[in-house]
Each structure stands twice: as structure tokens, then as C-alpha cells.
N, C-alpha and C. Protein backbone atom coordinates (compact mmCIF):
# COMPACT_ATOMS: atom_id res chain seq x y z
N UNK A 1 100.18 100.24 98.10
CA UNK A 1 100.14 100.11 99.54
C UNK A 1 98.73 100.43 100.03
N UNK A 2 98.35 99.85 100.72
CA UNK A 2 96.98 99.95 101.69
C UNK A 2 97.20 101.27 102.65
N UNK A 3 95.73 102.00 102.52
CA UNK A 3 95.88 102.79 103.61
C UNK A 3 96.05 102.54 104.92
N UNK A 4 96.91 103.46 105.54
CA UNK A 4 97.36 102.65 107.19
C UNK A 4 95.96 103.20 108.39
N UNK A 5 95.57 102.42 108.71
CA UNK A 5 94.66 102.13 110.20
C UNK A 5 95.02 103.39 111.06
N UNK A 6 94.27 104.21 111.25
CA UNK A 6 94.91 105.29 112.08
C UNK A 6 95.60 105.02 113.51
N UNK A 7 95.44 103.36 114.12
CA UNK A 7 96.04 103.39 114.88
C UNK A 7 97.14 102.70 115.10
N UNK A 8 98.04 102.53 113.98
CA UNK A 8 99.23 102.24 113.21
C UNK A 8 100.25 102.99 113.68
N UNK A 9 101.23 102.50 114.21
CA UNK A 9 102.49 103.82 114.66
C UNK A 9 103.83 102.77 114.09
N UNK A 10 104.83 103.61 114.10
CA UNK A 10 106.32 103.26 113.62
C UNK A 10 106.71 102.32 113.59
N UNK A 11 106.19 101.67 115.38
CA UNK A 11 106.54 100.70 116.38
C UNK A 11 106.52 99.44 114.89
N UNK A 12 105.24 99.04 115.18
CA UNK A 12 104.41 98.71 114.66
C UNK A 12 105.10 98.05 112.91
N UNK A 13 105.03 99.10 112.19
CA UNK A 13 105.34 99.03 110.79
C UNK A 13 107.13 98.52 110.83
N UNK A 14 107.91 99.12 111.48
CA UNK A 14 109.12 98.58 111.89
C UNK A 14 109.19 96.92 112.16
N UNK A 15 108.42 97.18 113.14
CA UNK A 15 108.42 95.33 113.53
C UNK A 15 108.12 94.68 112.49
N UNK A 16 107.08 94.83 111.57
CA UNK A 16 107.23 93.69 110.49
C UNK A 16 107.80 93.84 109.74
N UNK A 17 108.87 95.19 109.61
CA UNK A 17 109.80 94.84 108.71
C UNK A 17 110.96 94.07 108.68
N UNK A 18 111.39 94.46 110.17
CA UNK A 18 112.30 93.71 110.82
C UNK A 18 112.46 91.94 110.73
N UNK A 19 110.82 91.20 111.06
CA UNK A 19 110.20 90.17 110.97
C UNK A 19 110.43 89.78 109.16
N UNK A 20 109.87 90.23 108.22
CA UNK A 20 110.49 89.93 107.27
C UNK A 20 111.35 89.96 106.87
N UNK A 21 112.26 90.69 107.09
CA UNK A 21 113.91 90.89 106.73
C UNK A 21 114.80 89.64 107.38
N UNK A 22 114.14 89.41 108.58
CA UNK A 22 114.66 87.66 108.85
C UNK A 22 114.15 86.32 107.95
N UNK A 23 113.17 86.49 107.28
CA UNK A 23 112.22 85.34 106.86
C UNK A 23 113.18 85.48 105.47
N UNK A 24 113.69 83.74 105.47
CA UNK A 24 114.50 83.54 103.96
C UNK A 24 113.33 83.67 102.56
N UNK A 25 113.62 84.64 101.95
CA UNK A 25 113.06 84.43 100.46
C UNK A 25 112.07 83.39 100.19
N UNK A 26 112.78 82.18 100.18
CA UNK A 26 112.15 81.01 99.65
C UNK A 26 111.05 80.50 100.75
N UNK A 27 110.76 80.95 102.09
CA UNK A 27 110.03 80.27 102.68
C UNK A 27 108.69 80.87 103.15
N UNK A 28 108.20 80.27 103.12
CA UNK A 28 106.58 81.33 102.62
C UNK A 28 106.38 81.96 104.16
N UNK A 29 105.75 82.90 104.50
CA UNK A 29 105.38 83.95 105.72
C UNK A 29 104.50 83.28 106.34
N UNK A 30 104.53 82.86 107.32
CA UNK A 30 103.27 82.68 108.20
C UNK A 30 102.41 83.81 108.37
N UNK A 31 101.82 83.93 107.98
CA UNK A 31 100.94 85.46 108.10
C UNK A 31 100.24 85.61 109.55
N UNK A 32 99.23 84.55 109.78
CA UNK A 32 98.81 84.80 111.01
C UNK A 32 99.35 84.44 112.36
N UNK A 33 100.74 83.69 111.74
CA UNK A 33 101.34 83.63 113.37
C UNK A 33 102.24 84.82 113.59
N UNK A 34 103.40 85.50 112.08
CA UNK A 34 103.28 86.49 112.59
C UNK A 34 102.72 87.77 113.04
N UNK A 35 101.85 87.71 112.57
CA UNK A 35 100.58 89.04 112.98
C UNK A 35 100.60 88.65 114.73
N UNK A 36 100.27 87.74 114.91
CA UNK A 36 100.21 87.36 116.27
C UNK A 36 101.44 87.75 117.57
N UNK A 37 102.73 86.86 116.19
CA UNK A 37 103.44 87.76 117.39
C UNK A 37 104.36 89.15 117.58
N UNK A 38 104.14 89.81 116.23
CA UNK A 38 104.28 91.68 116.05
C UNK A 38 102.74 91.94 117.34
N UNK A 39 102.01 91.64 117.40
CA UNK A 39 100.93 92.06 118.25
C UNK A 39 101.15 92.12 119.70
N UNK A 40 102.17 91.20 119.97
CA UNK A 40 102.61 90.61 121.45
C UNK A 40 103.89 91.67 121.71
N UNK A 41 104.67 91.68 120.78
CA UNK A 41 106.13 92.21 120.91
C UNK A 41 105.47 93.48 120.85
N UNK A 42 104.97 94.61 120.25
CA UNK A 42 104.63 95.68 120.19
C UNK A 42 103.59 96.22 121.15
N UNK A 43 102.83 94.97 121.50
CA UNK A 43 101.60 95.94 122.63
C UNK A 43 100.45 96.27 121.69
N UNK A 44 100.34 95.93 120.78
CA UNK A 44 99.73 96.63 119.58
C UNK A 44 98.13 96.50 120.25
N UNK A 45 96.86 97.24 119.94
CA UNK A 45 95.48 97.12 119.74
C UNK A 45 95.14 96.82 118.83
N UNK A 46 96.26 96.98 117.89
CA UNK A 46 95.19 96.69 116.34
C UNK A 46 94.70 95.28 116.23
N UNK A 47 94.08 94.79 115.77
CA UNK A 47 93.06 93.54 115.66
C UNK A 47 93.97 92.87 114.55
N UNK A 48 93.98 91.57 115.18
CA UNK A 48 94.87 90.58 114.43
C UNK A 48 94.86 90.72 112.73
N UNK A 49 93.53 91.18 112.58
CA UNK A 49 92.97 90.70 110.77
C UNK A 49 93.47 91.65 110.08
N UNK A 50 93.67 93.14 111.12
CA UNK A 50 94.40 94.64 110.32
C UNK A 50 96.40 94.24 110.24
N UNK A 51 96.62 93.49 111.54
CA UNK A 51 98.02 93.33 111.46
C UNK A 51 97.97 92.35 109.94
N UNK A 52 97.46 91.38 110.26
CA UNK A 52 97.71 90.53 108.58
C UNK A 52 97.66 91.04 107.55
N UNK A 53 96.41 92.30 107.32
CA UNK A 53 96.17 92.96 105.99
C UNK A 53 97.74 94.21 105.98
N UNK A 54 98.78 94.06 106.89
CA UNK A 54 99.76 95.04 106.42
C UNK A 54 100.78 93.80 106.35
N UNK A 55 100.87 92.95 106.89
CA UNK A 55 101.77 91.97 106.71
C UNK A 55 101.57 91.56 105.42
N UNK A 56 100.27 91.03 104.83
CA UNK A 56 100.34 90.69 103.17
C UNK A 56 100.52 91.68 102.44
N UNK A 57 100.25 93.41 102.92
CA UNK A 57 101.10 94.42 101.66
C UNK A 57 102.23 94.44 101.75
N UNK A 58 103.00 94.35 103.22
CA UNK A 58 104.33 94.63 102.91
C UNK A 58 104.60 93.11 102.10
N UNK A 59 104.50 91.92 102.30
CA UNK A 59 105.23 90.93 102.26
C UNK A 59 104.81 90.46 100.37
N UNK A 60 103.75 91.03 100.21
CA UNK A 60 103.70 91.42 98.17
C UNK A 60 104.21 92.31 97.74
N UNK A 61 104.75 93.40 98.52
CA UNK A 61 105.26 94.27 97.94
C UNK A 61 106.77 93.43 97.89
N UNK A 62 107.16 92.73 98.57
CA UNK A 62 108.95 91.99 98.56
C UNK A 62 108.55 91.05 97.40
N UNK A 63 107.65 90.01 96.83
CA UNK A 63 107.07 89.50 96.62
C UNK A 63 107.88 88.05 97.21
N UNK A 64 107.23 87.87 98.61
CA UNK A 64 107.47 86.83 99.38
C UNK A 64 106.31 86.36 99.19
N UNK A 65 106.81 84.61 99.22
CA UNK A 65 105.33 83.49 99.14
C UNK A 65 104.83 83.60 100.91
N UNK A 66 103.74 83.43 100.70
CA UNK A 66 102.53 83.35 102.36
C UNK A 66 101.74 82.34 101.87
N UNK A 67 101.97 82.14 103.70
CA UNK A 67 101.14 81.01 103.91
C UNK A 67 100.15 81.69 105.12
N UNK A 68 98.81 80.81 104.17
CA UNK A 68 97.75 81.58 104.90
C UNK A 68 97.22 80.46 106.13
N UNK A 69 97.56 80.41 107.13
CA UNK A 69 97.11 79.08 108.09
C UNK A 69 96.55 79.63 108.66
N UNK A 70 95.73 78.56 109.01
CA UNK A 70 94.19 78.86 110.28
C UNK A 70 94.52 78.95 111.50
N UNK A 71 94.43 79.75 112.19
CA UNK A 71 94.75 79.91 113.78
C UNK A 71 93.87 78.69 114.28
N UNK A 72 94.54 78.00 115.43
CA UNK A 72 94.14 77.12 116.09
C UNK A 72 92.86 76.98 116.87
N UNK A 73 92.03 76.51 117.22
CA UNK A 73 90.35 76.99 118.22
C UNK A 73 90.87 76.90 118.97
């Protein structure tokens, strides 16, 4: 596990668990859309690139496939 961002709270780590616990096995994680929207639902400050770097530990630690897509310009 990655060390957590000191400004990391429960909220936070909950929500993407929650978020993966819906996502079927077989279908790979959107990583940066959900980072995007744990960021929205939570209120979060943390910076999109720290939500992704806990979304790809938790979601290797399940070992769920991700998909790494480019946010839109």
C-alpha cells in the first residue's frame, strides 16, 4: 500500500471502496473518471493525480484490470 497523503480522510478511502465494490471484476476501472467523480461526491482537495495513485493501489491490490484514459481538453 502507498503511503496516504496527509490530507486523506475516511470519507475519502470509503468512497473508493464503495466505487469498486460496484465495478464487475471483469471490467477494467476507469481510473480517471473515477478519481473525478470520488472528488465531486466527497468534496475532496486532493488533486486528481493523488485520487488516481490510491485508486490504482486499492484497485491492484483486488487485482482489477484499469483503464488508463486521457481526460478530455
Amino acid at each position: 500500500m502507498l503511503p496516504l497523503p496527509h490530507a486523506v480522510d475516511a470519507e475519502v478511502l470509503a468512497e473508493i471502496d464503495r466505487q469498486l465494490d460496484q465495478n464487475p471484476g471483469m471490467t477494467p476501472v476507469p481510473v480517471h473518471k473515477l478519481a473525478a467523480n470520488i472528488r465531486l461526491r466527497t468534496k475532496s482537495k486532493l488533486p486528481i493525480a493523488a485520487l488516481e495513485g490510491l485508486i490504482v493501489d486499492e484497485a491492484g491490490c483486488r487485482h482489477l484490470p484499469m483503464l488508463f484514459e486521457s481526460p478530455r481538453p
